[in-house]
C-alpha atoms as a PDB file:
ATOM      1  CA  UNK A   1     -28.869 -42.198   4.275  1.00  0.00           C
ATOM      2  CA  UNK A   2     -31.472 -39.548   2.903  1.00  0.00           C
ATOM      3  CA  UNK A   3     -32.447 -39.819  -0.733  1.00  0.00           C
ATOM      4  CA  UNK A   4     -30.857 -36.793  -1.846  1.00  0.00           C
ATOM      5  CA  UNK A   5     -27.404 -38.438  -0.114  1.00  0.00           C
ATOM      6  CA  UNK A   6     -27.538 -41.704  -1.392  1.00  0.00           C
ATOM      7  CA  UNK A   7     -28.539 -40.635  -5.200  1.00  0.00           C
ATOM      8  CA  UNK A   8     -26.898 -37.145  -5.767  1.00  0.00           C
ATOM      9  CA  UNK A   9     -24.387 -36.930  -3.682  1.00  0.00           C
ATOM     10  CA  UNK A  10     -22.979 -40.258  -3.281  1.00  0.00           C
ATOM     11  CA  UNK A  11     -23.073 -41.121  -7.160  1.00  0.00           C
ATOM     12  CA  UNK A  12     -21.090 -37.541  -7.518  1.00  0.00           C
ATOM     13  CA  UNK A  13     -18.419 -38.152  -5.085  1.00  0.00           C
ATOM     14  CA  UNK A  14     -17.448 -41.783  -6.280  1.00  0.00           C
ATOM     15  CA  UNK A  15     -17.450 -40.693  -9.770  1.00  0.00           C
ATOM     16  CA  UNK A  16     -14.862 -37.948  -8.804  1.00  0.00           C
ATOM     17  CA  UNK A  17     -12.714 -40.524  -7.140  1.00  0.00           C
ATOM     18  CA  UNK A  18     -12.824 -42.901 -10.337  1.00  0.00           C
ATOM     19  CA  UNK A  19     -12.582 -40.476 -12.895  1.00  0.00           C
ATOM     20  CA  UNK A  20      -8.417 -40.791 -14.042  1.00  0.00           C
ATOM     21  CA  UNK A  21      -7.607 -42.997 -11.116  1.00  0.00           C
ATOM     22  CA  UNK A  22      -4.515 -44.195 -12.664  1.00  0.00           C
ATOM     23  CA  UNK A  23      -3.139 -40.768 -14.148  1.00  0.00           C
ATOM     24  CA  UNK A  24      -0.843 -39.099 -11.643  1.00  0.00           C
ATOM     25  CA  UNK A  25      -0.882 -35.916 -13.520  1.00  0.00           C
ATOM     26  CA  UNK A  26      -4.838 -35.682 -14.255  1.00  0.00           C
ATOM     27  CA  UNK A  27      -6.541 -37.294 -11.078  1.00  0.00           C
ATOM     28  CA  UNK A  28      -8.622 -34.509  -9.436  1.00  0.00           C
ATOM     29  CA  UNK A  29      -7.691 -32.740  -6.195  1.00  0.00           C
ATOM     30  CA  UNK A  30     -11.287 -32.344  -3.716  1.00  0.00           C
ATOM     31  CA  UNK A  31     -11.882 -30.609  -0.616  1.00  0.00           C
ATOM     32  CA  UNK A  32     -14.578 -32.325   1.475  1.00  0.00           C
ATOM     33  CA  UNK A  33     -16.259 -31.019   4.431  1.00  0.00           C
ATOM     34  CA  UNK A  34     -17.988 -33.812   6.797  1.00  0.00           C
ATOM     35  CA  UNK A  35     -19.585 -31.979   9.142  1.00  0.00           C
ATOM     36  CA  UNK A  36     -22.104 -34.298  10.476  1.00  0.00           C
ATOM     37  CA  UNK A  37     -18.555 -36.821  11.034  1.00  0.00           C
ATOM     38  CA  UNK A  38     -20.717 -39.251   8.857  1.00  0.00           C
ATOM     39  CA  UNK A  39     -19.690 -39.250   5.582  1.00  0.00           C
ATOM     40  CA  UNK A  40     -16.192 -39.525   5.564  1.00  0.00           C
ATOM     41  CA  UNK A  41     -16.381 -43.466   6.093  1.00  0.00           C
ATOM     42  CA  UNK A  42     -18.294 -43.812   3.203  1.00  0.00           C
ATOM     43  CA  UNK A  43     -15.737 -41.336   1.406  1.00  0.00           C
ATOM     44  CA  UNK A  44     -13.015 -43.838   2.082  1.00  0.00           C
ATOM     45  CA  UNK A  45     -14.852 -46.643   0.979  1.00  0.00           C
ATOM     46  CA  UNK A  46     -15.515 -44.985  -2.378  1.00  0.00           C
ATOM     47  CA  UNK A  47     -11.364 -44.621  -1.994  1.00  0.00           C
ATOM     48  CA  UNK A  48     -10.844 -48.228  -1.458  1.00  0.00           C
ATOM     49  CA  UNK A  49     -13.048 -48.812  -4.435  1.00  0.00           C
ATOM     50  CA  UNK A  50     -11.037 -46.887  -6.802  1.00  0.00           C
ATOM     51  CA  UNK A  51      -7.917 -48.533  -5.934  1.00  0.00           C
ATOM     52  CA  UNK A  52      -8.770 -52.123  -6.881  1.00  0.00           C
ATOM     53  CA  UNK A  53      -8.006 -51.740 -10.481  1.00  0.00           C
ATOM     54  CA  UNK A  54      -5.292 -48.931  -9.976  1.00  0.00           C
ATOM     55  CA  UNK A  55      -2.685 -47.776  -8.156  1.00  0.00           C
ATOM     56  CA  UNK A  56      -4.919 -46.671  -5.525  1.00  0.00           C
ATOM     57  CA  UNK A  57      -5.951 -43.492  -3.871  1.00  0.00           C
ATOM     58  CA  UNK A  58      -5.265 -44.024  -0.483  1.00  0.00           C
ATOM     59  CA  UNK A  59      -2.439 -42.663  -0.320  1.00  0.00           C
ATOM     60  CA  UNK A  60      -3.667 -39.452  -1.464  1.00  0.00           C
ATOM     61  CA  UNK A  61      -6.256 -38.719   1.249  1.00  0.00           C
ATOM     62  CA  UNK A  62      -5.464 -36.421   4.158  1.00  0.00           C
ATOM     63  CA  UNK A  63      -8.194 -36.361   7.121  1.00  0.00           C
ATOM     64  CA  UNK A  64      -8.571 -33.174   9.512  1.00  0.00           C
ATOM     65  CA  UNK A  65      -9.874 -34.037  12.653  1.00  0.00           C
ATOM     66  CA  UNK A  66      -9.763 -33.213  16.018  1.00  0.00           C
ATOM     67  CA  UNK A  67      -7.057 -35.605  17.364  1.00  0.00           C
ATOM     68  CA  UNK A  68      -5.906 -37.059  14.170  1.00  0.00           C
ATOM     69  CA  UNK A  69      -2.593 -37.289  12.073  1.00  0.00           C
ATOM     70  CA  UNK A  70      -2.678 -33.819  10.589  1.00  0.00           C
ATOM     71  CA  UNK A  71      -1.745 -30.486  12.615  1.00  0.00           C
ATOM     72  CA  UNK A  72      -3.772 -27.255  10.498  1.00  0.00           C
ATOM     73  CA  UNK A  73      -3.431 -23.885  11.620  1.00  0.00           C
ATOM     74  CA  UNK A  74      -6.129 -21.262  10.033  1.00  0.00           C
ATOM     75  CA  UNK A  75      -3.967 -18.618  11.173  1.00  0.00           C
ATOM     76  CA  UNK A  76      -0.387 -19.074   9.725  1.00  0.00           C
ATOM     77  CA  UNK A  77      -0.655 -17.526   6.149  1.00  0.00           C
ATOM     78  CA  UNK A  78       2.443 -15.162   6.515  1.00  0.00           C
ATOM     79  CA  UNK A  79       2.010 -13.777   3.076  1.00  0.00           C
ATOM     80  CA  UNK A  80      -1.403 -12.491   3.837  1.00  0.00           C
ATOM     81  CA  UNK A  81      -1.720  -9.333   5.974  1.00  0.00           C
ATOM     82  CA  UNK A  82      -3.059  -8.856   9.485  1.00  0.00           C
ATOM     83  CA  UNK A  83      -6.526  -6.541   8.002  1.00  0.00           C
ATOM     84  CA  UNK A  84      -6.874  -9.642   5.244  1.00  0.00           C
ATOM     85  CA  UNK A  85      -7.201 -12.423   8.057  1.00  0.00           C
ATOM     86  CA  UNK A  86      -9.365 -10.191  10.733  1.00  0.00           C
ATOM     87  CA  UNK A  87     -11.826  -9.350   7.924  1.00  0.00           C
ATOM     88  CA  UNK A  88     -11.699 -13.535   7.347  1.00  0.00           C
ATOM     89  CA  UNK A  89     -12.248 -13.912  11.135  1.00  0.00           C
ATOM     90  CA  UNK A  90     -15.193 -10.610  11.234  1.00  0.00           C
ATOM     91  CA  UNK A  91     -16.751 -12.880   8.433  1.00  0.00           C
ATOM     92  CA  UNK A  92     -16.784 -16.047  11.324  1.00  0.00           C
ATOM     93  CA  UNK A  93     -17.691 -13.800  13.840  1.00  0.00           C
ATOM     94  CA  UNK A  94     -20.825 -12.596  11.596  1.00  0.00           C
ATOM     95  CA  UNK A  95     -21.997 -15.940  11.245  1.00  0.00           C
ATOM     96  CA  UNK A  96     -22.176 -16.415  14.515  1.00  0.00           C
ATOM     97  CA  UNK A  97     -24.330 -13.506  15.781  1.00  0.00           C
ATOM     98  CA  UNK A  98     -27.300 -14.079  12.689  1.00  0.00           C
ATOM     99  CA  UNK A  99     -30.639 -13.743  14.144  1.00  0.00           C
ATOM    100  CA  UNK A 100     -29.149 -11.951  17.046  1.00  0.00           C
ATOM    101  CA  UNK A 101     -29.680  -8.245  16.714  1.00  0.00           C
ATOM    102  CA  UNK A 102     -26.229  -8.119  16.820  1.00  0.00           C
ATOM    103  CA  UNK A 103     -24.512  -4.662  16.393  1.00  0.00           C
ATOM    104  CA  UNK A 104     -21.767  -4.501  13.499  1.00  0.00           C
ATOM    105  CA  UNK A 105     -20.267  -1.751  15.220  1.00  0.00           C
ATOM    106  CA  UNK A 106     -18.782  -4.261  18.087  1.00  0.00           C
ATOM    107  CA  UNK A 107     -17.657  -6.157  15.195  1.00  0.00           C
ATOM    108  CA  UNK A 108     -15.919  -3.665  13.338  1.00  0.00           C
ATOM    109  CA  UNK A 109     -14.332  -3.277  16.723  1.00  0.00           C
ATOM    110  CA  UNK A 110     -13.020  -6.527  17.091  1.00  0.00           C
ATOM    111  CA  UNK A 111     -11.986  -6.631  13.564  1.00  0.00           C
ATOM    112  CA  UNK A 112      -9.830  -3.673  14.098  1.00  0.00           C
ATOM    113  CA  UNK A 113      -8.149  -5.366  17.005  1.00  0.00           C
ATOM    114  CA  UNK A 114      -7.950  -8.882  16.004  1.00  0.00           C
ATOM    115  CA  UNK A 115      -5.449  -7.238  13.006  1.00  0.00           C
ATOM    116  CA  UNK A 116      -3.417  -5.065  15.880  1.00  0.00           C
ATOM    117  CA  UNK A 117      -3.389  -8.499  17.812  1.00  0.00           C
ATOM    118  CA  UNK A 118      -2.607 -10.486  14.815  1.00  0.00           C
ATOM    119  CA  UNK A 119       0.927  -7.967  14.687  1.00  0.00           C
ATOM    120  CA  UNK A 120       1.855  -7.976  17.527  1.00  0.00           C
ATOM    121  CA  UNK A 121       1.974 -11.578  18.058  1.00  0.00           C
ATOM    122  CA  UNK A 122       3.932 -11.952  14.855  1.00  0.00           C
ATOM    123  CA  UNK A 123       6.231  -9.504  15.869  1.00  0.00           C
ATOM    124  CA  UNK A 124       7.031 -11.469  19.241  1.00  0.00           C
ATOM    125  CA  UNK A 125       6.748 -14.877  17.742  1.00  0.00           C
ATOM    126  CA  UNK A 126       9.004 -14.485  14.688  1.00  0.00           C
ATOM    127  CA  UNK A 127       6.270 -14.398  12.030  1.00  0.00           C
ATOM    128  CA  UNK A 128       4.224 -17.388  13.431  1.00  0.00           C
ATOM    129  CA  UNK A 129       0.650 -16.825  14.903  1.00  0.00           C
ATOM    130  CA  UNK A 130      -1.956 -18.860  16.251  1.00  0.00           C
ATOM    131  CA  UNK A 131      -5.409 -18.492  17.722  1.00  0.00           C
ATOM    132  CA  UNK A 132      -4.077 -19.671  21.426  1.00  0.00           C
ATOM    133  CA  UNK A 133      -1.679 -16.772  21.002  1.00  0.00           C
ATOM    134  CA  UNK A 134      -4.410 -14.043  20.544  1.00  0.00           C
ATOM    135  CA  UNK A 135      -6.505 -15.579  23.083  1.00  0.00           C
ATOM    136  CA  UNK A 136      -3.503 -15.442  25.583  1.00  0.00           C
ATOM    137  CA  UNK A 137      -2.721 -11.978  24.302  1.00  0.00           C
ATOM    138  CA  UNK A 138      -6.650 -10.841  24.759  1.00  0.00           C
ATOM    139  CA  UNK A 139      -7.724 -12.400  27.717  1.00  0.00           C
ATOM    140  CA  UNK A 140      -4.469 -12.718  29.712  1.00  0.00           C
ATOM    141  CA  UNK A 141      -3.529  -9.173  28.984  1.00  0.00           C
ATOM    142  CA  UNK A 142      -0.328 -10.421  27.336  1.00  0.00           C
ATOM    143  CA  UNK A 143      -0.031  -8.044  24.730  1.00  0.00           C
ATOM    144  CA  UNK A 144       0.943  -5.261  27.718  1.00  0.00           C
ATOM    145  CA  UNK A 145       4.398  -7.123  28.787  1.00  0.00           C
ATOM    146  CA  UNK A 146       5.017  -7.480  25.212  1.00  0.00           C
ATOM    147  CA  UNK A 147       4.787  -3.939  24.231  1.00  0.00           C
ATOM    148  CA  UNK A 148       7.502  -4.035  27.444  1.00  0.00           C
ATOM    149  CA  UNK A 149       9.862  -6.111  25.572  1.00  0.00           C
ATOM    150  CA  UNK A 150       9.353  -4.391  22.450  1.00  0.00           C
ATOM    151  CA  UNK A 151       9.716  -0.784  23.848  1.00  0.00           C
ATOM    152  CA  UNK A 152      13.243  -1.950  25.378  1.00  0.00           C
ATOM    153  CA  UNK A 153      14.357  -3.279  22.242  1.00  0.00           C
ATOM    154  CA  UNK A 154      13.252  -0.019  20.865  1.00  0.00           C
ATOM    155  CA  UNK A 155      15.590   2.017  23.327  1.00  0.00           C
ATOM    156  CA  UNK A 156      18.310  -0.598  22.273  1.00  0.00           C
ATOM    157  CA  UNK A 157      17.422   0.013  18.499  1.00  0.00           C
ATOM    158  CA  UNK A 158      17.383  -3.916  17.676  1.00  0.00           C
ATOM    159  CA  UNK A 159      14.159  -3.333  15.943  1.00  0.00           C
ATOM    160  CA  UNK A 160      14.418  -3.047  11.916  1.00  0.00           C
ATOM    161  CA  UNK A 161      12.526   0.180  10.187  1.00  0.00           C
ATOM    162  CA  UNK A 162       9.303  -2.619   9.465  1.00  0.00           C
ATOM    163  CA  UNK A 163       9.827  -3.892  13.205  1.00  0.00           C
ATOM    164  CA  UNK A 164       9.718  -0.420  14.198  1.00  0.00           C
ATOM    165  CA  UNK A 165       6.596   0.935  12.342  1.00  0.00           C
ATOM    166  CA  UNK A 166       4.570  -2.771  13.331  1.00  0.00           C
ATOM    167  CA  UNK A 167       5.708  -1.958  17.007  1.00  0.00           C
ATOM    168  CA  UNK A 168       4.672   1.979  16.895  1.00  0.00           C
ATOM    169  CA  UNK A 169       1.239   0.640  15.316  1.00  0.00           C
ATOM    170  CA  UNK A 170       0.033  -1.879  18.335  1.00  0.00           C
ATOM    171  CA  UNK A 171       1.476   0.258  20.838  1.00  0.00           C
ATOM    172  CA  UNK A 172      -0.808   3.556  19.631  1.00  0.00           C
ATOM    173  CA  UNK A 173      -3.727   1.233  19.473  1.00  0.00           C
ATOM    174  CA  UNK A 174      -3.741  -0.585  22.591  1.00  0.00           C
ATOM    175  CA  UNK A 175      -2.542   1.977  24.665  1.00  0.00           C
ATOM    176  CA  UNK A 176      -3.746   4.920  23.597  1.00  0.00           C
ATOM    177  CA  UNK A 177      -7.269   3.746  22.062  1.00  0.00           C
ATOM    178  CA  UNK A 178      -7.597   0.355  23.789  1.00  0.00           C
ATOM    179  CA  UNK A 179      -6.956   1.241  27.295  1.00  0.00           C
ATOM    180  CA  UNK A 180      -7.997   4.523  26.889  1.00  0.00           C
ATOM    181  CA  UNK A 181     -11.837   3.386  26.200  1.00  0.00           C
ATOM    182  CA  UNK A 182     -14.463   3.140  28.806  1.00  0.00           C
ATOM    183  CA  UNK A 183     -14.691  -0.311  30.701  1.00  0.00           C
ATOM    184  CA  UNK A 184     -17.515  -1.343  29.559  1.00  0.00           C
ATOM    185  CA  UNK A 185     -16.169  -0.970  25.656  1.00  0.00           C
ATOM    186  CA  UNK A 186     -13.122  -2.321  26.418  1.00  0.00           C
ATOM    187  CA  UNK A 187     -15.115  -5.594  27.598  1.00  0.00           C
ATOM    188  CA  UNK A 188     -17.375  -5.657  24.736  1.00  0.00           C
ATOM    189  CA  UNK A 189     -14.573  -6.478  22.500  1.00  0.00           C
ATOM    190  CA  UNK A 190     -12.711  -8.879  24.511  1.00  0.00           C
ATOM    191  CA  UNK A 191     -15.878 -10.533  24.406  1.00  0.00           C
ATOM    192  CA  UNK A 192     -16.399 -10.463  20.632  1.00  0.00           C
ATOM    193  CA  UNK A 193     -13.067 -11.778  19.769  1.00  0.00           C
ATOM    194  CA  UNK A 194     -12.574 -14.425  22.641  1.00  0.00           C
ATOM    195  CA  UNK A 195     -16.051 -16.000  22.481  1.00  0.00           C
ATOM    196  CA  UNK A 196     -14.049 -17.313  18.817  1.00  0.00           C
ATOM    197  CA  UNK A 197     -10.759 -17.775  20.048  1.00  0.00           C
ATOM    198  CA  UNK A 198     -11.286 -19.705  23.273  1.00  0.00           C
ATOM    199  CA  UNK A 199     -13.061 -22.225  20.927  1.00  0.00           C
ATOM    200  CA  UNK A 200      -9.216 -23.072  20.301  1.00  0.00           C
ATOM    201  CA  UNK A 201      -8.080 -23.043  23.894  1.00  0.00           C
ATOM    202  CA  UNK A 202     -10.646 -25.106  25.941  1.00  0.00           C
ATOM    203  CA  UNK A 203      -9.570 -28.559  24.505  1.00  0.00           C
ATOM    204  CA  UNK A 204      -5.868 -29.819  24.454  1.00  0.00           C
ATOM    205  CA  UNK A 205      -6.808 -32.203  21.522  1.00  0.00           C
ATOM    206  CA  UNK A 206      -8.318 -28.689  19.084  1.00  0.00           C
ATOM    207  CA  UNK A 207      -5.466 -26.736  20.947  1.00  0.00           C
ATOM    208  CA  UNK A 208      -3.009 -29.657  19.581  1.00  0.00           C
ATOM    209  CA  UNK A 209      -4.560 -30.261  16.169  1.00  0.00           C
ATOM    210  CA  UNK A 210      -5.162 -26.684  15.542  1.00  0.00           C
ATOM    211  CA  UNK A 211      -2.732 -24.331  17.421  1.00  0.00           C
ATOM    212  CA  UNK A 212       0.245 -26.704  17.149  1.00  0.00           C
ATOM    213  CA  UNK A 213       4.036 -25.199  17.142  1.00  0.00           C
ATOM    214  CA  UNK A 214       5.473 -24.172  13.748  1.00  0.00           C
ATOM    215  CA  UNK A 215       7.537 -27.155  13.458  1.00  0.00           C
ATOM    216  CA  UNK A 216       4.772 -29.897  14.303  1.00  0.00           C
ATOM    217  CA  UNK A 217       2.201 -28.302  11.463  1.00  0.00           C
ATOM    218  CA  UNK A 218       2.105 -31.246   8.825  1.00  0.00           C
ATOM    219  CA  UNK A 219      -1.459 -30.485   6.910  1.00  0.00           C
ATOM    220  CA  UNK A 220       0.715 -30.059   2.973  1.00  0.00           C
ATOM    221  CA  UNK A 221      -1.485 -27.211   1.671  1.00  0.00           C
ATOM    222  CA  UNK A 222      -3.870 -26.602  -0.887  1.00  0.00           C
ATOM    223  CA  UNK A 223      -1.489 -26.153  -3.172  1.00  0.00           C
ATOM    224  CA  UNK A 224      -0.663 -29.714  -2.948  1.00  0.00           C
ATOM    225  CA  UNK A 225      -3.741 -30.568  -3.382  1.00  0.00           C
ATOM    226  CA  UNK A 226      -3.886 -28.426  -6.308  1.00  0.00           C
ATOM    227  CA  UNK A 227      -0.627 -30.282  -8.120  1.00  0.00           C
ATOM    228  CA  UNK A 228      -0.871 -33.439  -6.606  1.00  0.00           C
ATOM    229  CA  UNK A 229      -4.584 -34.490  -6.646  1.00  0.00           C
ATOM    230  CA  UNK A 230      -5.134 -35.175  -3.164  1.00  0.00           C
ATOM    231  CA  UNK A 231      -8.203 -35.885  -0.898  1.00  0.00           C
ATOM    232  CA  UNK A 232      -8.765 -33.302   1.488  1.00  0.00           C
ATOM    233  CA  UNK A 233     -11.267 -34.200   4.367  1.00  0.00           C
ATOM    234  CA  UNK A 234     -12.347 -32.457   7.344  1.00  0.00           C
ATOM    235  CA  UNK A 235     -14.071 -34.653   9.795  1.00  0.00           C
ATOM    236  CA  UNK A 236     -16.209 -32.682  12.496  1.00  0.00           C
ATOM    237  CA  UNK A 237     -19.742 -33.301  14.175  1.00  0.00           C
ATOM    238  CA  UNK A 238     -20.857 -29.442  13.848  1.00  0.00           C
ATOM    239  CA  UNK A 239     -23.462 -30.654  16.499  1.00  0.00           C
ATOM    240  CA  UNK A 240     -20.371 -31.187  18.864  1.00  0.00           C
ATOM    241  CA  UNK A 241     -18.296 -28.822  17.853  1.00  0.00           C
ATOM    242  CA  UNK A 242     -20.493 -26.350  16.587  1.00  0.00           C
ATOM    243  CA  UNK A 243     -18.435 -22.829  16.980  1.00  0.00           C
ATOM    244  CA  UNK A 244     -15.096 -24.722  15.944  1.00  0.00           C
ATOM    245  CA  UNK A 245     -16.693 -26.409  12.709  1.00  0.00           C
ATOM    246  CA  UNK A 246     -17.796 -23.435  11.322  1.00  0.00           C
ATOM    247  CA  UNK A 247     -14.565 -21.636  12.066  1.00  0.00           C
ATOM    248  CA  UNK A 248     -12.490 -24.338   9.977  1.00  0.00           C
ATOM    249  CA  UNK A 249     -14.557 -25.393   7.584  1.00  0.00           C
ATOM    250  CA  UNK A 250     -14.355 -21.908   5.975  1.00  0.00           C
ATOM    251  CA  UNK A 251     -10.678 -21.505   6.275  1.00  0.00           C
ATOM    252  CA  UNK A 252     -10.704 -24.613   4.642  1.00  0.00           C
ATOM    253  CA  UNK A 253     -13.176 -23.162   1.675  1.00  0.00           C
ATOM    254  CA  UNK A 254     -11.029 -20.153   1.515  1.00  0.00           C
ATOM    255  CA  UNK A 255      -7.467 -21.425   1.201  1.00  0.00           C
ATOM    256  CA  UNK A 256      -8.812 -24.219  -1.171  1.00  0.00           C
ATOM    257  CA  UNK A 257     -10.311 -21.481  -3.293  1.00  0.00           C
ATOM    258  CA  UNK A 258      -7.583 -18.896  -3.235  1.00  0.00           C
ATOM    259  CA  UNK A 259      -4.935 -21.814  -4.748  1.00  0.00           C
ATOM    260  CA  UNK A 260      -7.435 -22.973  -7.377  1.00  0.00           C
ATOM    261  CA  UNK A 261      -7.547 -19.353  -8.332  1.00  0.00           C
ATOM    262  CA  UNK A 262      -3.736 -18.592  -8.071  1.00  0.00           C
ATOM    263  CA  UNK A 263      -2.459 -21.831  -9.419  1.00  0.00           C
ATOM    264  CA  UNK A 264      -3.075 -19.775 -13.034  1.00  0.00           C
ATOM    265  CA  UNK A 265      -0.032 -17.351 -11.729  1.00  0.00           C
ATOM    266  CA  UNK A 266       1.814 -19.643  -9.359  1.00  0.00           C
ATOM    267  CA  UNK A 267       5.005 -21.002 -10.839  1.00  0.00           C
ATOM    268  CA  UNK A 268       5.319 -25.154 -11.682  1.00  0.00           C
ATOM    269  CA  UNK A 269       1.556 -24.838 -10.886  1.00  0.00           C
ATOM    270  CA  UNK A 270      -0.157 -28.272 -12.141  1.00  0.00           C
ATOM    271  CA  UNK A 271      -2.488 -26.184 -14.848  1.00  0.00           C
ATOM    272  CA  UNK A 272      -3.641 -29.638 -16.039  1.00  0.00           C
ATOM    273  CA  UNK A 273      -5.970 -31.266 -13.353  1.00  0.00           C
ATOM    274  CA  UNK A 274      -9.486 -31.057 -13.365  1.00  0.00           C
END
């Protein structure tokens, strides 16, 4: 390893996986992010270490990987709005076009739409959203036989006052500013949002570990790494998965920040822990 690796940052990381080993209640909770997929074996060795005169940390690390144990979906925060994860996702998007010239009006575009997409798939998927299910909605024009379904239940009045206004919402934009634009526009933002969400749908193993159904998502939260000290590590060669890497590692950042910050306000929040 480089200097800087092997005298900064390995010296930091193992003393943050010593320090109160053995207390259950002060042993700190870390986020991470192994992006070159190199550094998590050493992680776990530092892990190993700290459990020969203690209970042992093991048991406390969680490892997000393409393929592995733990199914994370960025999307499903269902007490966040739509216009709160597009801006996240017009962020990601940004990132992607630096150095590009690229024109923050497309992207203001596809913000605007990735929040009318992000509704109307929760409003046809009871609440639960993921990036496969835009992409589908997007690409494969799906969002026009769900307006469909949604217009009949309208006529039948099985949609709730909230159901109603979410469904009158989509509908005005994607058929009467959508489909209404010039062809060209229209492809411009396709573009801009799918060239991020087919990073989700070209792999069965990222379309499995990160687009999984509701009841197969396993990854505990940040909030349990928060009040339970746990070891949260996200193993990804950015050179391989370049688009994808970037894309969870700040989810990641973000939903490990916001609990930090909220575990001040959050009831039987662990206060304590470094």
């Amino acid at each position: 390893p480089a200097g800087k690796t092997y005298g900064a940052l390995y010296s930091y990381t193992r003393q943050f996986l010593h320090y109160r080993r053995d207390d259950p209640e002060r042993k700190p909770g870390i986020l991470i992010l192994d992006v070159k997929g190199n550094y998590c074996d050493q992680v776990l060795q530092f892990v190993a270490e700290a459990g020969q005169n203690a209970t042992g940390r093991m048991q406390d690390v969680i490892i997000i990987e393409i393929g592995g144990q733990y199914r994370y979906n960025p999307l499903h925060k269902p007490l966040l709005r739509p216009q709160v994860l597009a801006n996240r996702l017009r962020v990601i998007l940004e990132t992607f076009s630096i150095g590009k010239n690229h024109d923050t009006y497309w992207l203001d575009k596809a913000e605007f739409m990735i929040a009318e997409a992000i509704k109307l798939a929760r409003l046809v998927h009871g609440g639960y959203v993921t990036f496969e299910d835009i992409d589908r909605l997007i690409r494969r024009k799906e969002y026009q036989g769900h307006l469909a379904q949604l217009a009949r239940k309208e006529r039948a009045g099985l949609l709730s006052p909230e159901e109603l206004e979410t469904y009158i919402s989509v509908r005005d934009f994607f058929t009467y500013e959508f489909e209404q634009s010039d062809e060209r526009v229209r492809n411009i933002i396709e573009s801009e949002v799918t060239r991020m969400t087919a990073t989700f749908t070209t792999d069965p193993d990222i379309r499995r570990s990160f687009c999984a159904p509701q009841e197969e998502l396993n990854f505990p939260g940040f909030d349990d790494l928060v009040d339970h000290g746990k070891i949260v590590i996200l193993r990804m060669n950015a050179e391989e998965y370049q688009n994808l890497a970037k894309i969870i590692s700040t989810y990641l950042k973000l939903d490990f920040q916001s609990s930090v910050m909220t575990r001040l306000v959050r009831p039987g929040a662990n206060r304590l822990r470094p």
